[in-house]
Protein backbone atom coordinates (compact mmCIF):
# COMPACT_ATOMS: atom_id res chain seq x y z
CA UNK A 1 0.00 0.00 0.00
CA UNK A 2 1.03 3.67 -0.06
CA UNK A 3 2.95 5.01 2.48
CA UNK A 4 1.27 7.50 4.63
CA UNK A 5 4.00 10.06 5.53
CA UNK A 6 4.41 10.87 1.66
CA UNK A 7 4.51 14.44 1.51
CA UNK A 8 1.78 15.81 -0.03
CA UNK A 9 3.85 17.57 -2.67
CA UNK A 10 4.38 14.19 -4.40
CA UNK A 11 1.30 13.80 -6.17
CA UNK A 12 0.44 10.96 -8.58
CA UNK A 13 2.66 10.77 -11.17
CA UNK A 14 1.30 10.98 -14.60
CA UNK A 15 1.56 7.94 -16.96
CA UNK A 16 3.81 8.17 -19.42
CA UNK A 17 3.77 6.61 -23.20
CA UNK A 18 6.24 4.30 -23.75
CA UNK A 19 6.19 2.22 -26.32
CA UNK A 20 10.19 1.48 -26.84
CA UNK A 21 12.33 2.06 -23.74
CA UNK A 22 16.60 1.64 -25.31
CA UNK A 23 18.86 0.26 -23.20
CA UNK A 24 22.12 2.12 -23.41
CA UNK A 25 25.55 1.60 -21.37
CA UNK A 26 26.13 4.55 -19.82
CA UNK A 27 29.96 4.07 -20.12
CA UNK A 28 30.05 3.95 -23.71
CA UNK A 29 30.00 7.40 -25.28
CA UNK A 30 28.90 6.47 -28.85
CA UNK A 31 26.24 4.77 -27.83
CA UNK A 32 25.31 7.89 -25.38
CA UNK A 33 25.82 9.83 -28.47
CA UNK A 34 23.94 8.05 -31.15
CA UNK A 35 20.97 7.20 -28.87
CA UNK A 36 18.57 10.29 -29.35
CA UNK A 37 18.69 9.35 -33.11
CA UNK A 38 17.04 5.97 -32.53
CA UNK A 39 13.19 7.10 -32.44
CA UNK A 40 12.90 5.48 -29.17
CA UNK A 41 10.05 7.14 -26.60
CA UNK A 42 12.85 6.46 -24.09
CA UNK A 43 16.98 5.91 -23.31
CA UNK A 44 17.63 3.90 -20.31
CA UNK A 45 21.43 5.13 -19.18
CA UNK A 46 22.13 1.58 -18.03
CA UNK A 47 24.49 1.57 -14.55
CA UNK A 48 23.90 -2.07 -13.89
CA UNK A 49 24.58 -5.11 -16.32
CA UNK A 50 26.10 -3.75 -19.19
CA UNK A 51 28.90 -1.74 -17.32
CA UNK A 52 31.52 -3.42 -15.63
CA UNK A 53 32.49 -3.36 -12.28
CA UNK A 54 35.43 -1.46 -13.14
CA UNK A 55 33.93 1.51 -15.25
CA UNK A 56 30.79 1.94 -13.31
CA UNK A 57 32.19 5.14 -11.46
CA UNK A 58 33.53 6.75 -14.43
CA UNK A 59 29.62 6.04 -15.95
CA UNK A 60 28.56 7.83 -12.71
CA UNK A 61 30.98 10.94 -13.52
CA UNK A 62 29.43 11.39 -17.10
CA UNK A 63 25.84 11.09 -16.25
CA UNK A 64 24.90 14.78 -16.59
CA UNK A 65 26.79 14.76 -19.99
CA UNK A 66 24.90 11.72 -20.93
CA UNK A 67 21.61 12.90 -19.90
CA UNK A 68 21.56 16.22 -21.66
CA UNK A 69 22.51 13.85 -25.01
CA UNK A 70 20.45 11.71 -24.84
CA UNK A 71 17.45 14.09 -24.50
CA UNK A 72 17.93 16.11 -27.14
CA UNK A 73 15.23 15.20 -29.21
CA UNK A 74 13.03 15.24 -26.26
CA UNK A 75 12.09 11.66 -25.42
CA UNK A 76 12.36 10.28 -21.90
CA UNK A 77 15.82 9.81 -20.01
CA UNK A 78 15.75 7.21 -17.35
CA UNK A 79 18.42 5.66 -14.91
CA UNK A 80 18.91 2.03 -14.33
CA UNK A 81 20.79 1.56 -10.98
CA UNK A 82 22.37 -0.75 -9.36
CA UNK A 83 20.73 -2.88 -6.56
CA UNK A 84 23.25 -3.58 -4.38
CA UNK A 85 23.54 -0.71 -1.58
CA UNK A 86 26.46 1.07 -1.74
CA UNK A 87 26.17 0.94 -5.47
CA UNK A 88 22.64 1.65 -5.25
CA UNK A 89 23.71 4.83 -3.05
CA UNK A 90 26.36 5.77 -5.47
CA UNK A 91 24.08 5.72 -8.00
CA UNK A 92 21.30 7.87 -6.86
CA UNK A 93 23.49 10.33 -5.75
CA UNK A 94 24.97 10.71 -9.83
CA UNK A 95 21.42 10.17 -11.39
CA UNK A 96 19.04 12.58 -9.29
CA UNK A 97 19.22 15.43 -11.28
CA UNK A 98 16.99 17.24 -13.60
CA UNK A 99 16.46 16.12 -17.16
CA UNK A 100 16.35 12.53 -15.89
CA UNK A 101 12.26 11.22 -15.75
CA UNK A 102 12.65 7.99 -13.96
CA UNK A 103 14.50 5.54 -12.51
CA UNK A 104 14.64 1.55 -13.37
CA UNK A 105 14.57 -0.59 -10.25
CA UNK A 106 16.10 -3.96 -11.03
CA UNK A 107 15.75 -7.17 -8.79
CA UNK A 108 13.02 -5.46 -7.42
CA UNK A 109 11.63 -7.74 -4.44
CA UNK A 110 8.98 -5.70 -2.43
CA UNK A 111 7.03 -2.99 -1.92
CA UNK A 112 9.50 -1.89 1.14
CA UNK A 113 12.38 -1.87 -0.92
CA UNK A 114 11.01 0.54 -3.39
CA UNK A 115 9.62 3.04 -0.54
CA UNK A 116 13.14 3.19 0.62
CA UNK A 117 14.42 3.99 -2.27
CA UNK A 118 11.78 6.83 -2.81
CA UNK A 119 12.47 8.39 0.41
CA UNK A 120 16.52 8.68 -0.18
CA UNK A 121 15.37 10.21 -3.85
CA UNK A 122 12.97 12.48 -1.90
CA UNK A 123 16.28 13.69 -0.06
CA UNK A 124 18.38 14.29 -3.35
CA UNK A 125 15.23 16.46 -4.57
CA UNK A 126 15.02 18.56 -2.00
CA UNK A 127 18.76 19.21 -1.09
CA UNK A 128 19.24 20.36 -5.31
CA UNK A 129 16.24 22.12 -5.15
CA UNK A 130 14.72 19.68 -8.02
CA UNK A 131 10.29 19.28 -8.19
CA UNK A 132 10.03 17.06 -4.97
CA UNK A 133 8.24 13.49 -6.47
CA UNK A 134 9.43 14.49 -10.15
CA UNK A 135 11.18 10.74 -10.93
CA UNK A 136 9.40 8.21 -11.50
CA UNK A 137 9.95 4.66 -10.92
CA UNK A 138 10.06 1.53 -13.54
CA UNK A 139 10.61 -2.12 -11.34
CA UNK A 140 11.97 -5.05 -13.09
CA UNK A 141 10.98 -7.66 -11.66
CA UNK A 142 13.78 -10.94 -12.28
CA UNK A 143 13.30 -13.61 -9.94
CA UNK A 144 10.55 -15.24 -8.75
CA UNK A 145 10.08 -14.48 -5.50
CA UNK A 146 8.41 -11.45 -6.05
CA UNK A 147 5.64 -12.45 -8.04
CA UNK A 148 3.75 -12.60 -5.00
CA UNK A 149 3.97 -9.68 -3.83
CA UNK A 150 3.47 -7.93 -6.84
CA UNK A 151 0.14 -6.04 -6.07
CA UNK A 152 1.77 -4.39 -3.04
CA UNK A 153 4.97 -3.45 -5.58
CA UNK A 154 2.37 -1.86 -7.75
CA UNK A 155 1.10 0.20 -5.18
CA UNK A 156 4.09 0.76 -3.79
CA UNK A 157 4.61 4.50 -4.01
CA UNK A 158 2.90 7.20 -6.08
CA UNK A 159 6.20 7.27 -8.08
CA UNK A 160 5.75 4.14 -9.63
CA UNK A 161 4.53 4.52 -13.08
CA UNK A 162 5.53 1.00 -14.94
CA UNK A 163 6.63 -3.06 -14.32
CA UNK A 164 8.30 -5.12 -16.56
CA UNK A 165 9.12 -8.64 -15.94
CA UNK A 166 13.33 -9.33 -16.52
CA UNK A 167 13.15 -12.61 -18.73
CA UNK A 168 16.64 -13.01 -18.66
CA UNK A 169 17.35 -12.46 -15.44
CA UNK A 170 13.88 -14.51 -14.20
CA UNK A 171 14.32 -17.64 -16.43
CA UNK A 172 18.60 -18.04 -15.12
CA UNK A 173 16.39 -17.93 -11.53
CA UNK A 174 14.54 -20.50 -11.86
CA UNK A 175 16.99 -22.76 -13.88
CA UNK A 176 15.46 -22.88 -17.35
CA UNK A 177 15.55 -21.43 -20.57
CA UNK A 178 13.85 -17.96 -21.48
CA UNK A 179 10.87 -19.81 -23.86
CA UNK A 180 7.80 -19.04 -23.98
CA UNK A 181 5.87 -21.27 -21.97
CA UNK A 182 7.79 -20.31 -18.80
CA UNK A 183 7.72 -16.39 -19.55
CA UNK A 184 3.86 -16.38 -20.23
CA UNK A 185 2.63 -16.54 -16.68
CA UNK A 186 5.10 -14.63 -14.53
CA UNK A 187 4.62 -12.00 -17.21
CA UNK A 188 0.73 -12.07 -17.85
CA UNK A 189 1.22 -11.73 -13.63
CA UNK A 190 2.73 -8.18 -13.81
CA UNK A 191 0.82 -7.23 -16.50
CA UNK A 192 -2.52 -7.56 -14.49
CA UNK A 193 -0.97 -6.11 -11.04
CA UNK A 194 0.75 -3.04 -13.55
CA UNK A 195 -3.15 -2.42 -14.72
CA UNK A 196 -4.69 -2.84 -11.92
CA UNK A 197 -2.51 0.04 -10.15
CA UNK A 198 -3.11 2.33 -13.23
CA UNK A 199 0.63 1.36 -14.06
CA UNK A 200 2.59 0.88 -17.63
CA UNK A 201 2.78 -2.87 -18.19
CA UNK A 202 5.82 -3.38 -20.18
CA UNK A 203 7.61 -6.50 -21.82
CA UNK A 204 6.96 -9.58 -24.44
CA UNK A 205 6.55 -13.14 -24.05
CA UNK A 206 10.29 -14.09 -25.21
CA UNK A 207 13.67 -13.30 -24.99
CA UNK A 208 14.91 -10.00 -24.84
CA UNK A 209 18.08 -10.92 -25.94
CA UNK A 210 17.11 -12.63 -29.50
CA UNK A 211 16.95 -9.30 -31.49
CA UNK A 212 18.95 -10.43 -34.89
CA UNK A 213 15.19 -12.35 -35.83
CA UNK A 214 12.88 -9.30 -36.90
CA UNK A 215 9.79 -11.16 -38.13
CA UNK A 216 10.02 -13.46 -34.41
CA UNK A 217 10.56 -10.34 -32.38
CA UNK A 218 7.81 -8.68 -34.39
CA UNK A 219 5.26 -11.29 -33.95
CA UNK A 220 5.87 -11.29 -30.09
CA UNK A 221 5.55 -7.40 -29.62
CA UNK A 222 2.24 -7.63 -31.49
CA UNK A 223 1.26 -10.40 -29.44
CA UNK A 224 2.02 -8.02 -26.41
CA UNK A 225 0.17 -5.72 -27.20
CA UNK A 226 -3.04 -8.25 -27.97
CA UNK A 227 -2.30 -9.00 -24.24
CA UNK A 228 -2.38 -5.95 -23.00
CA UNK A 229 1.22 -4.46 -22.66
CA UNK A 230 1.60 -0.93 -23.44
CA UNK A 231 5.41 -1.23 -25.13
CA UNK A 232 8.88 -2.69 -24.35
CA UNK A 233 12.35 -2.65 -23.46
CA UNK A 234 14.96 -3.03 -26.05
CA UNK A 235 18.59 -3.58 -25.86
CA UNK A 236 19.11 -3.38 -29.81
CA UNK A 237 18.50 -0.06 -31.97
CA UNK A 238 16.94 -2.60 -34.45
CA UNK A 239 14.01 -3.34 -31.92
CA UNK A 240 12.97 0.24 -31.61
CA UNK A 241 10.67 0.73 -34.87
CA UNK A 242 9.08 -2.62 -34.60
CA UNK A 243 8.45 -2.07 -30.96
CA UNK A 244 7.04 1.58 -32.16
CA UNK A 245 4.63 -0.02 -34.63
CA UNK A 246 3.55 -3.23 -32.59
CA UNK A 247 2.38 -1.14 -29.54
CA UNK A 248 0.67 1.39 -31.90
CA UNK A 249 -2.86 1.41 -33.55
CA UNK A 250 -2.82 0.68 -36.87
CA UNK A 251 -5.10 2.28 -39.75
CA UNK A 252 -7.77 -0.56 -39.43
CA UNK A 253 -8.26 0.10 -35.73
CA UNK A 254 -8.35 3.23 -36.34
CA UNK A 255 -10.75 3.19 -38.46
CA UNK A 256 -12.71 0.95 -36.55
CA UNK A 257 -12.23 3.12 -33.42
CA UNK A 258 -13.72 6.57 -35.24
CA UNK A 259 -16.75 4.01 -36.36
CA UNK A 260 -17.70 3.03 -33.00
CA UNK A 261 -17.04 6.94 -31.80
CA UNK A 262 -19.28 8.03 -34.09
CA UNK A 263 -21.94 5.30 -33.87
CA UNK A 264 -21.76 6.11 -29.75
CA UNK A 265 -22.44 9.77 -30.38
CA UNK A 266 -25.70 8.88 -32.76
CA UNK A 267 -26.76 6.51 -30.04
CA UNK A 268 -26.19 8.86 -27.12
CA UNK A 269 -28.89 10.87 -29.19
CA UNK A 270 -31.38 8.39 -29.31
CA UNK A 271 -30.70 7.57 -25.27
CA UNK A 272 -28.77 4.30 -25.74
CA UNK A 273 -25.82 3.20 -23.96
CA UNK A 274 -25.18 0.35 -25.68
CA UNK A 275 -26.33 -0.09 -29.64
CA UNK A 276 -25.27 -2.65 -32.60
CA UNK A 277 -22.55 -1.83 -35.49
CA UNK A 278 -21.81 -3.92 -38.45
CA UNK A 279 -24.09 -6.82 -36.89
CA UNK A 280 -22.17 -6.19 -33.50
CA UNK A 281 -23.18 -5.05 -30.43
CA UNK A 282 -21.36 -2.07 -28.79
CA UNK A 283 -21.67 -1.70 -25.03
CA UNK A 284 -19.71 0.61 -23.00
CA UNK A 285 -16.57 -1.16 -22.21
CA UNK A 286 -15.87 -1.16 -26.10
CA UNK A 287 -16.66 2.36 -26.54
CA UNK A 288 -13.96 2.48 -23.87
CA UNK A 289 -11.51 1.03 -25.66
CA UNK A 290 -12.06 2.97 -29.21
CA UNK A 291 -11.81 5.96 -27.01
CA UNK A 292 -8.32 4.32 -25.84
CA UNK A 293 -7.36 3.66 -29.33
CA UNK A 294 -7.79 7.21 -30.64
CA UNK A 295 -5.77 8.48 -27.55
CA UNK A 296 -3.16 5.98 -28.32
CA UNK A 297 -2.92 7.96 -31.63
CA UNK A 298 -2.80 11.29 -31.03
CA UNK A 299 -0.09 10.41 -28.12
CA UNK A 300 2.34 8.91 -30.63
């Protein structure tokens, strides 16, 4: 549940819209440099995996460069930390800083864990004078452990704004490979708890890894978004424009979506709430969703 002694000045964070997150190592600087050229709705300036032990406090060092690069063209800059904590520490002290939107939990394992986190980035806001509540929080989730507790992650802390499951790091945990018919539960799990807080579900049924087969990875993302999730995480420039045009409408929902609009406002004249189109009936959870669809659009 939410804490109660959040200050009131941290109110709910808006949700943003992400259809492609990019996974970048922050200790690489032509990958920092090329990244706002990728079309992505977000750069993750990865401090974890990708950067060894070794480099991670020169990554630290270069953050505000790399921040201000890789929002140039104005899409979302977020942090992946470490989760170890003096890393962890190390890490929030380099990343709280303006220009960066949100931070990406990894390993994340409750709902206490996260709260303690938001409460040190409280700190860091209000000692540099930055909007107090103005990151926001993505959790990977990556072993299974926490799939129990994810309602109370959800609702962990008004900064939360998205979940992804880590299929990778979730299908080493449990000793098997990252296929399909392990991934589909755990993630169809934080899908419905990301929802059900008002949350970004993020993620595909697959491996994140396998990016050199287009038409697979393509046929996964559009099965995401069939399911439900709102976009994905990609560790390949190549996965960026099919993640873009998986989690967007296309032209025949679209079209679809202005039919049942228009159909609702003839209705609404006649006094119906729910009505029949193209031998179909329309009630109001559809209209809901053609009403999502056309937001989708304009949002992209």
């Amino acid at each position: 549940m939410i804490k109660d002694n959040v200050p009131a000045v941290e109110s709910a964070m808006s949700v943003p819209r992400w259809r492609s997150l990019l996974f970048v190592p922050a200790h690489v600087p032509r990958f920092v440099e090329a990244a706002h050229e990728r079309g992505a709705d977000g750069v993750i300036l990865d401090l974890e995996d990708s950067v060894p032990h070794d480099q991670k406090g020169q990554a630290r060092r270069q953050l505000p460069e790399s921040v201000a690069k890789v929002g140039r063209k104005g899409c979302s800059v977020l942090v992946r930390v470490n989760r170890g904590l003096r890393a962890l520490a190390a890490d929030l002290d380099a990343a709280v800083m303006a220009g960066v939107d949100a931070l990406v939990l990894p390993k994340t394992e409750s709902a206490e864990w996260v709260s303690e986190i938001a409460d040190a980035v409280l700190e860091l806001e209000r000692e540099r004078n930055l909007e107090p509540g103005g990151i926001q929080f993505l959790a990977q989730i990556e072993t299974p452990g926490p799939l129990q507790r994810l309602a109370a992650i959800a609702s962990s802390h008004r900064r939360m704004v998205a979940m992804a499951l880590g299929p990778e790091d979730f299908s080493a945990a449990v000793g098997a490979a990252p296929g399909f018919d392990l991934l589909l539960t755990p993630n169809l799990s934080v899908l419905f708890a990301a929802r059900a807080a008002g949350l970004l579900p993020l993620g595909f049924v697959g491996s994140i890894g396998d990016f050199s087969d287009t038409d697979k990875l393509r046929e996964a993302a559009v099965q995401a978004r069939r399911l439900g999730f709102a976009g994905a995480l990609a560790i390949h420039p190549t996965q960026v424009a099919i993640f873009n045009e998986a989690f967007s409408p296309s032209e025949q929902e679209l079209e679809w979506a202005r039919c049942v609009v228009a159909a609702e406002n003839d209705a609404a004249t006649r006094g119906l709430s729910a009505f029949s189109l193209n031998g179909k009936m329309i009630d109001p959870p559809v209209v809901r969703r053609a009403h999502e669809i056309l937001a989708l659009a304009n949002n992209n």
